[in-house]
PDB file of N, CA and C in Angstrom:
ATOM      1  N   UNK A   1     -51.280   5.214  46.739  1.00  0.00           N
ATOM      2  CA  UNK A   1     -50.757   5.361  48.080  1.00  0.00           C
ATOM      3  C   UNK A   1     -49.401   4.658  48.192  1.00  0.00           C
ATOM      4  N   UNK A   2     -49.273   3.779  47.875  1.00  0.00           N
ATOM      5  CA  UNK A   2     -47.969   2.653  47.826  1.00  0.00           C
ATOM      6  C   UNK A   2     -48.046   2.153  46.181  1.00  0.00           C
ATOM      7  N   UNK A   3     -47.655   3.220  45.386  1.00  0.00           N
ATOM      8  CA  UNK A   3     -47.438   2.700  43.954  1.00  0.00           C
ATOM      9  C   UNK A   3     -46.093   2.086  43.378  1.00  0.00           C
ATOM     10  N   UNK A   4     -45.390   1.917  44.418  1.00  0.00           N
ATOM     11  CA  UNK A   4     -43.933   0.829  44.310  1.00  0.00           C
ATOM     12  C   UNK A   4     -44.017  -0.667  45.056  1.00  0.00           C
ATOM     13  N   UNK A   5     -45.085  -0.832  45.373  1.00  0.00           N
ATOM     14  CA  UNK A   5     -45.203  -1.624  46.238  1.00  0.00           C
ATOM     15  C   UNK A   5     -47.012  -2.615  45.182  1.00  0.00           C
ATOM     16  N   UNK A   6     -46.270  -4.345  45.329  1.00  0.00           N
ATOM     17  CA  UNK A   6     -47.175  -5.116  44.943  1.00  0.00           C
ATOM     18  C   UNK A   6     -48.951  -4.559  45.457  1.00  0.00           C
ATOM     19  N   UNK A   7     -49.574  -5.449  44.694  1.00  0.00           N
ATOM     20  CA  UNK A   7     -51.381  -5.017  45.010  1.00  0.00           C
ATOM     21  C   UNK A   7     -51.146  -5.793  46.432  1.00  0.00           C
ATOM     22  N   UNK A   8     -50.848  -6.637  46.559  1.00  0.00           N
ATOM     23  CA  UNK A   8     -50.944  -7.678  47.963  1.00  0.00           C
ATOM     24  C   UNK A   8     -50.247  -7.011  49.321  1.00  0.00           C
ATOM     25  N   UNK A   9     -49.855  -5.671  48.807  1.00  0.00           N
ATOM     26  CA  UNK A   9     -49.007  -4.944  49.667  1.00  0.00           C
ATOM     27  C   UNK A   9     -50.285  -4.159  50.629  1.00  0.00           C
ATOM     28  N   UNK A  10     -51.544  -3.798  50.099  1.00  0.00           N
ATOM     29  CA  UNK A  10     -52.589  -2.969  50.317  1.00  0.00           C
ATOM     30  C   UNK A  10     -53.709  -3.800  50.423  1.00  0.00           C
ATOM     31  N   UNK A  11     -53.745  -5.326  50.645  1.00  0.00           N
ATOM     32  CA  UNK A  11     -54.746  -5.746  51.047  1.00  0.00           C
ATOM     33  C   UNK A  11     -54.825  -6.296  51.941  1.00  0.00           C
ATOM     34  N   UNK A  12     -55.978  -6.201  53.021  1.00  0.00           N
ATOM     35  CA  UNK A  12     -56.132  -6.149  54.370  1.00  0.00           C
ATOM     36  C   UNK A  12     -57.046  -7.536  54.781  1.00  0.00           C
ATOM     37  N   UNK A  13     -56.408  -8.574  55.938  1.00  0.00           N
ATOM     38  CA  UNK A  13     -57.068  -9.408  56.048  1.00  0.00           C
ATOM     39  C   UNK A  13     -58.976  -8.984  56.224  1.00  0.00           C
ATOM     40  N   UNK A  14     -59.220  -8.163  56.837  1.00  0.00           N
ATOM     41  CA  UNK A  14     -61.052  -7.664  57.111  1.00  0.00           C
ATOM     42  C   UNK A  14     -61.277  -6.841  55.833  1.00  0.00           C
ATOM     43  N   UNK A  15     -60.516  -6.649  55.039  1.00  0.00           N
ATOM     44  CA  UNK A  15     -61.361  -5.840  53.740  1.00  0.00           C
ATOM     45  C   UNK A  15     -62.826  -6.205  53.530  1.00  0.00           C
ATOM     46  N   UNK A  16     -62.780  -7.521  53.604  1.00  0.00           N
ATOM     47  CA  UNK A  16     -64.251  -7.796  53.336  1.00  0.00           C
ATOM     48  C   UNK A  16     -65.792  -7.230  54.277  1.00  0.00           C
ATOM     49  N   UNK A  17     -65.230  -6.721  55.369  1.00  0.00           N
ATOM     50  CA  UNK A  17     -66.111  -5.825  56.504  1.00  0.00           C
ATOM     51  C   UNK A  17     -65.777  -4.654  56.443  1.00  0.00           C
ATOM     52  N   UNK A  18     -65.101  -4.371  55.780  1.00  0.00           N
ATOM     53  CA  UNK A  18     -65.126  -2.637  55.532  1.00  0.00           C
ATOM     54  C   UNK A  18     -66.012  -1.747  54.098  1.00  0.00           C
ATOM     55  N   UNK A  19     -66.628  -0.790  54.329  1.00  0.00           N
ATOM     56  CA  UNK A  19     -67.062  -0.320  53.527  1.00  0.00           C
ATOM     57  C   UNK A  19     -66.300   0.821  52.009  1.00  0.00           C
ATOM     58  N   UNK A  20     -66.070   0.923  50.950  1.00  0.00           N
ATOM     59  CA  UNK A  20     -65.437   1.040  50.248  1.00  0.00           C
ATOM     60  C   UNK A  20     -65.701   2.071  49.031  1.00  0.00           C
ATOM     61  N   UNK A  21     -65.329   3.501  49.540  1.00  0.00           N
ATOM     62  CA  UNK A  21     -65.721   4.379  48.642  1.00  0.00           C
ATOM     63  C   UNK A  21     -64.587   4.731  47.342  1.00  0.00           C
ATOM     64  N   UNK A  22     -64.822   5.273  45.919  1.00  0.00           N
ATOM     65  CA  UNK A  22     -64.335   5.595  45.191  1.00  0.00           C
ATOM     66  C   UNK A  22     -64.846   6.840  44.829  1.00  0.00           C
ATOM     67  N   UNK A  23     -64.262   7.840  44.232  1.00  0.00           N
ATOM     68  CA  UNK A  23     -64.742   8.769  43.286  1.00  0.00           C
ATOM     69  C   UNK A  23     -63.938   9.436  42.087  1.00  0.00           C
ATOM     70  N   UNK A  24     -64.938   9.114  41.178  1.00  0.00           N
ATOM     71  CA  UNK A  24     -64.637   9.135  39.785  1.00  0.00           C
ATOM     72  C   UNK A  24     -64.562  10.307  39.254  1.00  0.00           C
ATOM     73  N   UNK A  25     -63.871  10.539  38.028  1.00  0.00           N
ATOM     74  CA  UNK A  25     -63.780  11.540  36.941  1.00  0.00           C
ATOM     75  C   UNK A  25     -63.871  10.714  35.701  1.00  0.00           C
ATOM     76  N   UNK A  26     -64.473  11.269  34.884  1.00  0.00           N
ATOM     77  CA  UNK A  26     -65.437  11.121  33.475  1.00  0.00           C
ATOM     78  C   UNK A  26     -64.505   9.270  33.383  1.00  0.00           C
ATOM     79  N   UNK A  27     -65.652   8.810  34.567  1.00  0.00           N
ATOM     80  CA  UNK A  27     -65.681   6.983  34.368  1.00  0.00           C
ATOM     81  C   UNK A  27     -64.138   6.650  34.486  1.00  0.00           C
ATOM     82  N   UNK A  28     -63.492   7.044  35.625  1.00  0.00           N
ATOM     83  CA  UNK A  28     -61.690   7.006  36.157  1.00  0.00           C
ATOM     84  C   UNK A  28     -61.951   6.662  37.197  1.00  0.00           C
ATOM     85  N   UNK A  29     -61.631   6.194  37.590  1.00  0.00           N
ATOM     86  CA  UNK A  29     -61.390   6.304  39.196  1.00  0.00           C
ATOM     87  C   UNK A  29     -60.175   6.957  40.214  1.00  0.00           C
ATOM     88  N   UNK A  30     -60.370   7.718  40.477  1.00  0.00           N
ATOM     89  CA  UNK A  30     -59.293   8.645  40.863  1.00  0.00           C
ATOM     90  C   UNK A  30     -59.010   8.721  42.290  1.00  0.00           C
ATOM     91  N   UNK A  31     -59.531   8.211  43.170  1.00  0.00           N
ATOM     92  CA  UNK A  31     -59.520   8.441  44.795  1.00  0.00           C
ATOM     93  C   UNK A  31     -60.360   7.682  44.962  1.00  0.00           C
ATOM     94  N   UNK A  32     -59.618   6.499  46.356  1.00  0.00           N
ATOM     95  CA  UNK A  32     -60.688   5.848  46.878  1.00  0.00           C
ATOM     96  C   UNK A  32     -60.352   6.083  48.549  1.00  0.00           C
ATOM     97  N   UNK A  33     -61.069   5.294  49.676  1.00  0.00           N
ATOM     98  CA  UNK A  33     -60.885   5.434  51.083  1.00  0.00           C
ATOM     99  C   UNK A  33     -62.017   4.178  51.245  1.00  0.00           C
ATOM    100  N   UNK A  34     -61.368   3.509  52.494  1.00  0.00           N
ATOM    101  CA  UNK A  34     -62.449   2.814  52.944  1.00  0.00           C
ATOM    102  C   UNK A  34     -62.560   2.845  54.432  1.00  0.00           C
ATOM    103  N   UNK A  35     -63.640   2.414  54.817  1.00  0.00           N
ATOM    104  CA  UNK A  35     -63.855   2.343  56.134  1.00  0.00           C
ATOM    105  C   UNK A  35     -64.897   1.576  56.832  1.00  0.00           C
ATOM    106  N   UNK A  36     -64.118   1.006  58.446  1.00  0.00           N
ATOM    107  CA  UNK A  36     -64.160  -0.019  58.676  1.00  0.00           C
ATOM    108  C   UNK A  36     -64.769   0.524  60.158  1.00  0.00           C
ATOM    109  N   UNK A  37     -66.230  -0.091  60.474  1.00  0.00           N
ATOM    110  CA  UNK A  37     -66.467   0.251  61.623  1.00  0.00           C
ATOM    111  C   UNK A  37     -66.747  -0.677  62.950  1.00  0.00           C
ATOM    112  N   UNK A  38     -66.745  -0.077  63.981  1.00  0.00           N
ATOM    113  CA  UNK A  38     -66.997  -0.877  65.288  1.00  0.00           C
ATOM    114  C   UNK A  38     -67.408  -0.024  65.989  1.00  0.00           C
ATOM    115  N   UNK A  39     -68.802  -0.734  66.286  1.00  0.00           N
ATOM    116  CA  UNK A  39     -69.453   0.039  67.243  1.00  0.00           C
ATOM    117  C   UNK A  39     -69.927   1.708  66.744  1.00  0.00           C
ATOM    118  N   UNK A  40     -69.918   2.357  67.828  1.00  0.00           N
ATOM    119  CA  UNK A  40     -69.503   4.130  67.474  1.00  0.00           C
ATOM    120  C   UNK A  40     -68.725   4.318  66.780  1.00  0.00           C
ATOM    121  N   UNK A  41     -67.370   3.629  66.397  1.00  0.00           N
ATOM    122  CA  UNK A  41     -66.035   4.614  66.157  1.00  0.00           C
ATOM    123  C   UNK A  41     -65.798   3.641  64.713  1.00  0.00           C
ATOM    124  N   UNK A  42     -65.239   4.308  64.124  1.00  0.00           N
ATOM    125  CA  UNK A  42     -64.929   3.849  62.298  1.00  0.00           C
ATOM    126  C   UNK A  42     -63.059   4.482  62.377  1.00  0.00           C
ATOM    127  N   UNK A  43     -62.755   3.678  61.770  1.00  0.00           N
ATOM    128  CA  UNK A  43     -61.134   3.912  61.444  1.00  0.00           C
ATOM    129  C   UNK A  43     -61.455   4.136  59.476  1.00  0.00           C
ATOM    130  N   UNK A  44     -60.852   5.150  59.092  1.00  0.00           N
ATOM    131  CA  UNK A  44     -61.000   5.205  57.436  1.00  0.00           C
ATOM    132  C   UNK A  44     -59.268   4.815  57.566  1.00  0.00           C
ATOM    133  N   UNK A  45     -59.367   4.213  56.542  1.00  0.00           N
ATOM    134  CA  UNK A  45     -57.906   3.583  55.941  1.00  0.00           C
ATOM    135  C   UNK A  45     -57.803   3.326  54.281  1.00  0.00           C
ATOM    136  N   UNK A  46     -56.429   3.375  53.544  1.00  0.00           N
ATOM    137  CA  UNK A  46     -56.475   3.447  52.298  1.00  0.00           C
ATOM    138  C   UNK A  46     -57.252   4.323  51.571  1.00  0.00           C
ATOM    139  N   UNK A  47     -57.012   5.830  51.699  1.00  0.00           N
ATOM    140  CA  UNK A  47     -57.216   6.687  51.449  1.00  0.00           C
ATOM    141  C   UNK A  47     -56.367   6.898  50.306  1.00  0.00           C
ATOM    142  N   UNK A  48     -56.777   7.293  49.093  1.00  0.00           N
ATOM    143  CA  UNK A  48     -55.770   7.555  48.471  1.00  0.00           C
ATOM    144  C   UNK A  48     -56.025   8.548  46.920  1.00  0.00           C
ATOM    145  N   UNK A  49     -55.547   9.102  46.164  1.00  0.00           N
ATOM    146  CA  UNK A  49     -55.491  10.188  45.375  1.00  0.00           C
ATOM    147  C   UNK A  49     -54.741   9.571  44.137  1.00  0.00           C
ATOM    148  N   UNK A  50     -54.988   9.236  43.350  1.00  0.00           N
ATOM    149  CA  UNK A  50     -54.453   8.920  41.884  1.00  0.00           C
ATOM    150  C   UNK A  50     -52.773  10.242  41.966  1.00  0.00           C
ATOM    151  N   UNK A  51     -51.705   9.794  41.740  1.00  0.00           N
ATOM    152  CA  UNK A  51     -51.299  11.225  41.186  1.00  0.00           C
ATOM    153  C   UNK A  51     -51.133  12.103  41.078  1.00  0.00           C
ATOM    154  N   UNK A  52     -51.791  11.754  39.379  1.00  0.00           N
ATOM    155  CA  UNK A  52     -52.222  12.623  38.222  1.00  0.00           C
ATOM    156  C   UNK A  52     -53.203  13.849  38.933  1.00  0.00           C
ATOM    157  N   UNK A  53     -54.211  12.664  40.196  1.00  0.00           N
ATOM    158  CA  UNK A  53     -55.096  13.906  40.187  1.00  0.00           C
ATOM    159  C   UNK A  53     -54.793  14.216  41.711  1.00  0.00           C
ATOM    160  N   UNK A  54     -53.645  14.657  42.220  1.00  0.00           N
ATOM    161  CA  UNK A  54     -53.543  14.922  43.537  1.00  0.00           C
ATOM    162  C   UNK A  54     -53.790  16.740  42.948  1.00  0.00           C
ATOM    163  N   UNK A  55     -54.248  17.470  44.326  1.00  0.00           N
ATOM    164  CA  UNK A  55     -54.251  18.797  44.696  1.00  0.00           C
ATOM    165  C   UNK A  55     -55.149  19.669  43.769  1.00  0.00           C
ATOM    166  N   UNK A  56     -55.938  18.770  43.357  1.00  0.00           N
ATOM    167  CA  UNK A  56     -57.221  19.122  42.525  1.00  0.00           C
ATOM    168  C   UNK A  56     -58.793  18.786  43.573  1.00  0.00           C
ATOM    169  N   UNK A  57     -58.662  18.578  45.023  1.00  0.00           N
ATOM    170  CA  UNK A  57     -59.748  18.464  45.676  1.00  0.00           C
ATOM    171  C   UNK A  57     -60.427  17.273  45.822  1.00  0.00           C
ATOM    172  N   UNK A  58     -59.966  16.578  44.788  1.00  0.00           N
ATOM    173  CA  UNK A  58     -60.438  14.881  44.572  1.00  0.00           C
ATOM    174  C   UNK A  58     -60.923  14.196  46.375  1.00  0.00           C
ATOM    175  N   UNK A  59     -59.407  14.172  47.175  1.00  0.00           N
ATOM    176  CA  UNK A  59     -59.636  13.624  48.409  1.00  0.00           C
ATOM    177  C   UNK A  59     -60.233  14.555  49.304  1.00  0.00           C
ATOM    178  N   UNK A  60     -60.539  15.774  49.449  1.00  0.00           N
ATOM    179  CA  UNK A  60     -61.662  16.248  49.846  1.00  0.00           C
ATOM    180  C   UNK A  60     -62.522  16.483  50.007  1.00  0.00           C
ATOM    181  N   UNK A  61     -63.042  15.843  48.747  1.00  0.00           N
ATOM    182  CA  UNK A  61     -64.576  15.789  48.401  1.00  0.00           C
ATOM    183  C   UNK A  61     -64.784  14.541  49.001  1.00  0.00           C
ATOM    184  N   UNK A  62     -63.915  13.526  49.053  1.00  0.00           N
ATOM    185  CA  UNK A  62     -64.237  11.878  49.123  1.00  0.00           C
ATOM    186  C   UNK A  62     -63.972  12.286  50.788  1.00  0.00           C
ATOM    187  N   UNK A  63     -63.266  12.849  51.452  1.00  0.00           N
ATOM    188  CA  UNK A  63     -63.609  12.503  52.679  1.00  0.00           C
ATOM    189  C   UNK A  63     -64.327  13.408  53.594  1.00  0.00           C
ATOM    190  N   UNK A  64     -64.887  14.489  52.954  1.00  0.00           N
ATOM    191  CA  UNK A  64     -65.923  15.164  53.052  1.00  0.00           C
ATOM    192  C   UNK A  64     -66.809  14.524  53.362  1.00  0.00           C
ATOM    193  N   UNK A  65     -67.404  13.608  51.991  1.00  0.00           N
ATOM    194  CA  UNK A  65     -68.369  12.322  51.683  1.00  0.00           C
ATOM    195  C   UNK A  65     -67.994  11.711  52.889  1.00  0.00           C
ATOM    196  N   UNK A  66     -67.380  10.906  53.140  1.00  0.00           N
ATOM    197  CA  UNK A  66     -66.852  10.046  54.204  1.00  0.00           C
ATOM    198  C   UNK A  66     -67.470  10.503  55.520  1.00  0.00           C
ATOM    199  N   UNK A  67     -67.533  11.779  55.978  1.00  0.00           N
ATOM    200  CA  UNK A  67     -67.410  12.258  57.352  1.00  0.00           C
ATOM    201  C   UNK A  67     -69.181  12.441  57.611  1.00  0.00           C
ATOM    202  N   UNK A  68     -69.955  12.890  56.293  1.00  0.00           N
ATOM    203  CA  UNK A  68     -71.223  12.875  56.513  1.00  0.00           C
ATOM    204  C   UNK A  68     -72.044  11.508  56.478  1.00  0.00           C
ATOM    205  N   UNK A  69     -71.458  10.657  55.631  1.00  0.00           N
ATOM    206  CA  UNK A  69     -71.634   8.826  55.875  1.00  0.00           C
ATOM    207  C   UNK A  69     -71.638   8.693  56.760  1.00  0.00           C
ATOM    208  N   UNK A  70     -70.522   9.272  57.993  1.00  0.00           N
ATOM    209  CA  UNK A  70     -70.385   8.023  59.135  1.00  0.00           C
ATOM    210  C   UNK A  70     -71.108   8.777  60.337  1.00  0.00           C
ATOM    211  N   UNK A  71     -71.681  10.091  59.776  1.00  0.00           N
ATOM    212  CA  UNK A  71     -72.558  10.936  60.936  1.00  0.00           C
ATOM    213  C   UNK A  71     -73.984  10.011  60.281  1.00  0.00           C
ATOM    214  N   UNK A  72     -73.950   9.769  59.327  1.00  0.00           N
ATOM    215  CA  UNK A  72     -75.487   8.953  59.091  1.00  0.00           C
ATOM    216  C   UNK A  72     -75.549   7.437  59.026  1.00  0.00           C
ATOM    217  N   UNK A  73     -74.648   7.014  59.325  1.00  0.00           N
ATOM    218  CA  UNK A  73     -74.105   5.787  60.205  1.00  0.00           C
ATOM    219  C   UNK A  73     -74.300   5.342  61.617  1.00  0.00           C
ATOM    220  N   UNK A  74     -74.144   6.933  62.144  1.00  0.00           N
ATOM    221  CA  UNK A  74     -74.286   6.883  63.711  1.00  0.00           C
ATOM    222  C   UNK A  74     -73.106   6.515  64.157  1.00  0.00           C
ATOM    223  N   UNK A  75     -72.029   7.468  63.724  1.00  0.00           N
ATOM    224  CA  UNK A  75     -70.185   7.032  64.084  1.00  0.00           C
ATOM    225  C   UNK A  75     -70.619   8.611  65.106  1.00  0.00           C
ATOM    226  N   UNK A  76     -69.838   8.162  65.840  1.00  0.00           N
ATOM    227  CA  UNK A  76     -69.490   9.005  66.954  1.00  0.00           C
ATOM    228  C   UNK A  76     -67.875   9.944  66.830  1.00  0.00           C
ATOM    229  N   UNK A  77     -67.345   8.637  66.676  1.00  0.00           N
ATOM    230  CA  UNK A  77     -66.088   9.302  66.572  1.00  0.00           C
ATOM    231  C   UNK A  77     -65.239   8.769  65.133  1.00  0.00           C
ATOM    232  N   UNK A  78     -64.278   9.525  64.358  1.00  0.00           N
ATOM    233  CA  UNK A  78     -63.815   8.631  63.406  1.00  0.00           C
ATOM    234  C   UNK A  78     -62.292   8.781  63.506  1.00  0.00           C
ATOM    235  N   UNK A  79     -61.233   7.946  63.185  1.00  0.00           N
ATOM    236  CA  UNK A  79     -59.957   7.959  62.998  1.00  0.00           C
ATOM    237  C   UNK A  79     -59.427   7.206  62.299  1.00  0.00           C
ATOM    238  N   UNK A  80     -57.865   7.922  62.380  1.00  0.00           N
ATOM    239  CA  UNK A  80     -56.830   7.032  60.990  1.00  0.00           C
ATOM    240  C   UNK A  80     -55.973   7.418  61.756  1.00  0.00           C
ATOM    241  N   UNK A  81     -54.755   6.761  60.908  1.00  0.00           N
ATOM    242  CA  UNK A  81     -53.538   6.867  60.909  1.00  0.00           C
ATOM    243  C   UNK A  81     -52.855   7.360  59.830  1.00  0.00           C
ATOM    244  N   UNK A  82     -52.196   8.586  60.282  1.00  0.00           N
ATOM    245  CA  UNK A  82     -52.365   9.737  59.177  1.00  0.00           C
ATOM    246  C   UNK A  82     -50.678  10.072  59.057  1.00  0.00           C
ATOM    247  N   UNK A  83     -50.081   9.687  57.779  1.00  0.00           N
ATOM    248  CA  UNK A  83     -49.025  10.344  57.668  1.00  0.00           C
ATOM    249  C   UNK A  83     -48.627  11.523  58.331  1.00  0.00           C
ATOM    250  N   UNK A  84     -47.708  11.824  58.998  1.00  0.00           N
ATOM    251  CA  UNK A  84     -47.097  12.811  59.454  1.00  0.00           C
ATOM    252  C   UNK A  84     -47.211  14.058  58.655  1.00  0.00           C
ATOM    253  N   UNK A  85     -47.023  13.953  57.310  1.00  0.00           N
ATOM    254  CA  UNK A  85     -47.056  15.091  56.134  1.00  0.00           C
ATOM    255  C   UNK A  85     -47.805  14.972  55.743  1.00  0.00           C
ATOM    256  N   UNK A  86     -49.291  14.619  56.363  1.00  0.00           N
ATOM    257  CA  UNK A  86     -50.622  14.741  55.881  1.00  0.00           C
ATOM    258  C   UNK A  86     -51.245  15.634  57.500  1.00  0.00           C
ATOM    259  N   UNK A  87     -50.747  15.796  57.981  1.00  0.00           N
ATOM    260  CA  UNK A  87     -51.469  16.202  59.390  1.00  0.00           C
ATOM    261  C   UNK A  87     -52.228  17.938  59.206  1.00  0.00           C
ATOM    262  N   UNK A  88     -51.696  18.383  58.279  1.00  0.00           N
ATOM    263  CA  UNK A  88     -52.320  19.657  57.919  1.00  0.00           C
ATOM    264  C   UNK A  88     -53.591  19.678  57.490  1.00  0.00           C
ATOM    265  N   UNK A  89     -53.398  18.769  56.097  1.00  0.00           N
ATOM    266  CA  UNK A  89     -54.641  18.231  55.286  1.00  0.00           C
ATOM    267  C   UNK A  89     -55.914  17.764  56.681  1.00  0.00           C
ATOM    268  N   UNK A  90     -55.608  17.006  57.202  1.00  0.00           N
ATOM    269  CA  UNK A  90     -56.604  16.623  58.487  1.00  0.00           C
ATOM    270  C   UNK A  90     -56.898  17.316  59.486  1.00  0.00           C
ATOM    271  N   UNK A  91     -56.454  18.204  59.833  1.00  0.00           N
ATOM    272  CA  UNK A  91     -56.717  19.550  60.989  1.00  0.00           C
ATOM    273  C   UNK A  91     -57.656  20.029  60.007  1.00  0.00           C
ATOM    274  N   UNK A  92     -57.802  20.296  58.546  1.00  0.00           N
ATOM    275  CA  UNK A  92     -58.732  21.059  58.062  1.00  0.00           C
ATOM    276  C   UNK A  92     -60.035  20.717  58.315  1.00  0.00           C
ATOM    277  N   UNK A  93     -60.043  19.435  58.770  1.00  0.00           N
ATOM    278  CA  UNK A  93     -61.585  18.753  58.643  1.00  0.00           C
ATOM    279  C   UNK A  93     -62.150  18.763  60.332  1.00  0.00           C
ATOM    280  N   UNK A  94     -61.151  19.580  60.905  1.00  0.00           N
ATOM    281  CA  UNK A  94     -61.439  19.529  62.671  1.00  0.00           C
ATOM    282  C   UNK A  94     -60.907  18.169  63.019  1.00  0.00           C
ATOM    283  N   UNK A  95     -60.024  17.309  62.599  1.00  0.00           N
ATOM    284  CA  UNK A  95     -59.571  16.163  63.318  1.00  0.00           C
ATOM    285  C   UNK A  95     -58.434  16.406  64.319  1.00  0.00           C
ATOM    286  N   UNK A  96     -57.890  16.052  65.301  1.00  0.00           N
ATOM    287  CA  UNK A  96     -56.799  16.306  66.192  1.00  0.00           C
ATOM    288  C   UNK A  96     -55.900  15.061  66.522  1.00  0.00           C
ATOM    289  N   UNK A  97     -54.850  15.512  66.391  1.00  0.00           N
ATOM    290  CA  UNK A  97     -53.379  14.136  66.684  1.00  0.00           C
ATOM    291  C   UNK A  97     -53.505  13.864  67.969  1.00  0.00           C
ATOM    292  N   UNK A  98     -53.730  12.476  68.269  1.00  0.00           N
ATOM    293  CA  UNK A  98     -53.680  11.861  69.178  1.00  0.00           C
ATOM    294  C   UNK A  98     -52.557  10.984  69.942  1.00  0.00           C
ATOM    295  N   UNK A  99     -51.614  11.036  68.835  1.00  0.00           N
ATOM    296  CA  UNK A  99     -50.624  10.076  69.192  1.00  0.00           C
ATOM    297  C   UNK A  99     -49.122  10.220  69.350  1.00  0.00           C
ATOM    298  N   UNK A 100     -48.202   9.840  69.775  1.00  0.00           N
ATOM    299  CA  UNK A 100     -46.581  10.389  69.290  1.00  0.00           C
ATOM    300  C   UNK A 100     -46.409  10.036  68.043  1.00  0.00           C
ATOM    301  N   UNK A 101     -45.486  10.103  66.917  1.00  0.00           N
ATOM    302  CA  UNK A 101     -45.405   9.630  65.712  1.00  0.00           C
ATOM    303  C   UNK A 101     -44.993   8.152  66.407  1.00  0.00           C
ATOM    304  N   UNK A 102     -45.125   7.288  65.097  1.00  0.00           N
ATOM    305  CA  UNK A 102     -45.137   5.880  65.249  1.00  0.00           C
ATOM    306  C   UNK A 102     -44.210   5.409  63.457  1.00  0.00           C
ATOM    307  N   UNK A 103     -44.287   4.918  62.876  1.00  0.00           N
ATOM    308  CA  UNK A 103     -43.630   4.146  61.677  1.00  0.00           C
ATOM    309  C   UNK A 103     -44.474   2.772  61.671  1.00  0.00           C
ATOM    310  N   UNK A 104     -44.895   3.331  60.011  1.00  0.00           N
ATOM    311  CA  UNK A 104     -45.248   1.954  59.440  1.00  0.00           C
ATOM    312  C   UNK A 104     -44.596   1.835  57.940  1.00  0.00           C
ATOM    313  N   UNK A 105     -44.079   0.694  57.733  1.00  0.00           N
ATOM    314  CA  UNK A 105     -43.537   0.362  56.298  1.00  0.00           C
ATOM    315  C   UNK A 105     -42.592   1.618  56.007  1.00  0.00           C
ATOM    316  N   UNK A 106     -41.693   2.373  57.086  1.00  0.00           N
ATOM    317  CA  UNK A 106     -40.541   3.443  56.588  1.00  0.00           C
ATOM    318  C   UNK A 106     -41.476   4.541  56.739  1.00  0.00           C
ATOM    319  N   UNK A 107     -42.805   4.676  56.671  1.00  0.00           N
ATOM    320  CA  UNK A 107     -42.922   6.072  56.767  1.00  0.00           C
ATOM    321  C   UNK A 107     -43.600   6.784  58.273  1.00  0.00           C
ATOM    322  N   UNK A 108     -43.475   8.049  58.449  1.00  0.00           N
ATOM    323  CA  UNK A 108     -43.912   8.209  60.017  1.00  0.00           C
ATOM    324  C   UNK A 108     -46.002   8.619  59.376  1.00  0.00           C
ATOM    325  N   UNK A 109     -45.949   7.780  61.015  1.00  0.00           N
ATOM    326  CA  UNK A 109     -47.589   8.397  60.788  1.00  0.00           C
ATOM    327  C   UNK A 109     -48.347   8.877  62.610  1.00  0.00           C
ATOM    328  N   UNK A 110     -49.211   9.506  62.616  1.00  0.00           N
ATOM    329  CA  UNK A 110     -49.808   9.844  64.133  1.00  0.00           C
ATOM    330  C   UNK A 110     -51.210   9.163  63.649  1.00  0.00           C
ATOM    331  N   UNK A 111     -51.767   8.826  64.822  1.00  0.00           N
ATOM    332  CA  UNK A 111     -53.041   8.642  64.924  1.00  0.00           C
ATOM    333  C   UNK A 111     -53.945  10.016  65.139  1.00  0.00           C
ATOM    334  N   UNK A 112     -54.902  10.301  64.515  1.00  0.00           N
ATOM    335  CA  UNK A 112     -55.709  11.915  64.324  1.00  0.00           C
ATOM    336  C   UNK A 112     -57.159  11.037  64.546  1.00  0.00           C
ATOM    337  N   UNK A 113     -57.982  12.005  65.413  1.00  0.00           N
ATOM    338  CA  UNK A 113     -59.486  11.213  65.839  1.00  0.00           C
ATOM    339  C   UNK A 113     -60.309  12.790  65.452  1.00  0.00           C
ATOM    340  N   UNK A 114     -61.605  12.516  65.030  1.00  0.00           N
ATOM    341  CA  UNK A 114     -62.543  13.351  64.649  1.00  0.00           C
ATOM    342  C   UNK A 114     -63.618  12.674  65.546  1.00  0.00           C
ATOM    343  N   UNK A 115     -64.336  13.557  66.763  1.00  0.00           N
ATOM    344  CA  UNK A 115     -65.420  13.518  67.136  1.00  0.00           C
ATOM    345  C   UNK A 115     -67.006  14.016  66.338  1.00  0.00           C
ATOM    346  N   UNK A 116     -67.514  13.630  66.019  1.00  0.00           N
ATOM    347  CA  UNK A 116     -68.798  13.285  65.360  1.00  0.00           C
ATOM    348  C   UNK A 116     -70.241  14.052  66.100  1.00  0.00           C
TER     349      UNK A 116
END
């Protein structure tokens, strides 16, 4: 996600209360996402795609996974903050932009919420 940027660049003071998926290819790890809940509503954050293995389905499957977790969680609603040039990718899953664009670290992002 930020592969120019230090490990300390991507770690989050509550990491330790968030839940933390990966999914692998033959023992790789290729895509992870985690997510962090309160209450009803879960924010997924650090979503991310190796690469090598972007546009091979990798992060679709993982947040596929993700979306039926947090219906068996008992998430009501789920959201992120979704790159601007990811907003396509996330309409696919029925999520909707909620926000004006905003900027974090140079790049633009909207907030997108999925009701559950």
């Amino acid at each position: 996600m930020w592969p120019d940027k230090p490990i300390d660049f991507v770690i989050l003071p509550d990491d330790a209360d968030g839940l933390h998926y990966g999914l692998f290819e033959n023992n790789q790890l290729v895509s992870v996402i985690s997510l962090f809940i309160k209450a009803e509503q879960a924010q997924f954050r650090k979503f991310a795609t190796d690469s090598a293995y972007q546009g091979k389905g990798y992060g679709t499957q993982l947040l596929n996974f993700l979306i039926k977790e947090a219906k068996y969680l008992g998430i009501k609603e789920l959201i992120c903050d979704a790159r601007v040039t990811a907003i396509g990718f996330y309409e696919q899953f029925g999520m909707e932009t909620g926000s004006e664009v905003f900027q974090k670290s140079g790049k633009d992002y909207v907030k997108m919420r999925l009701k559950i």
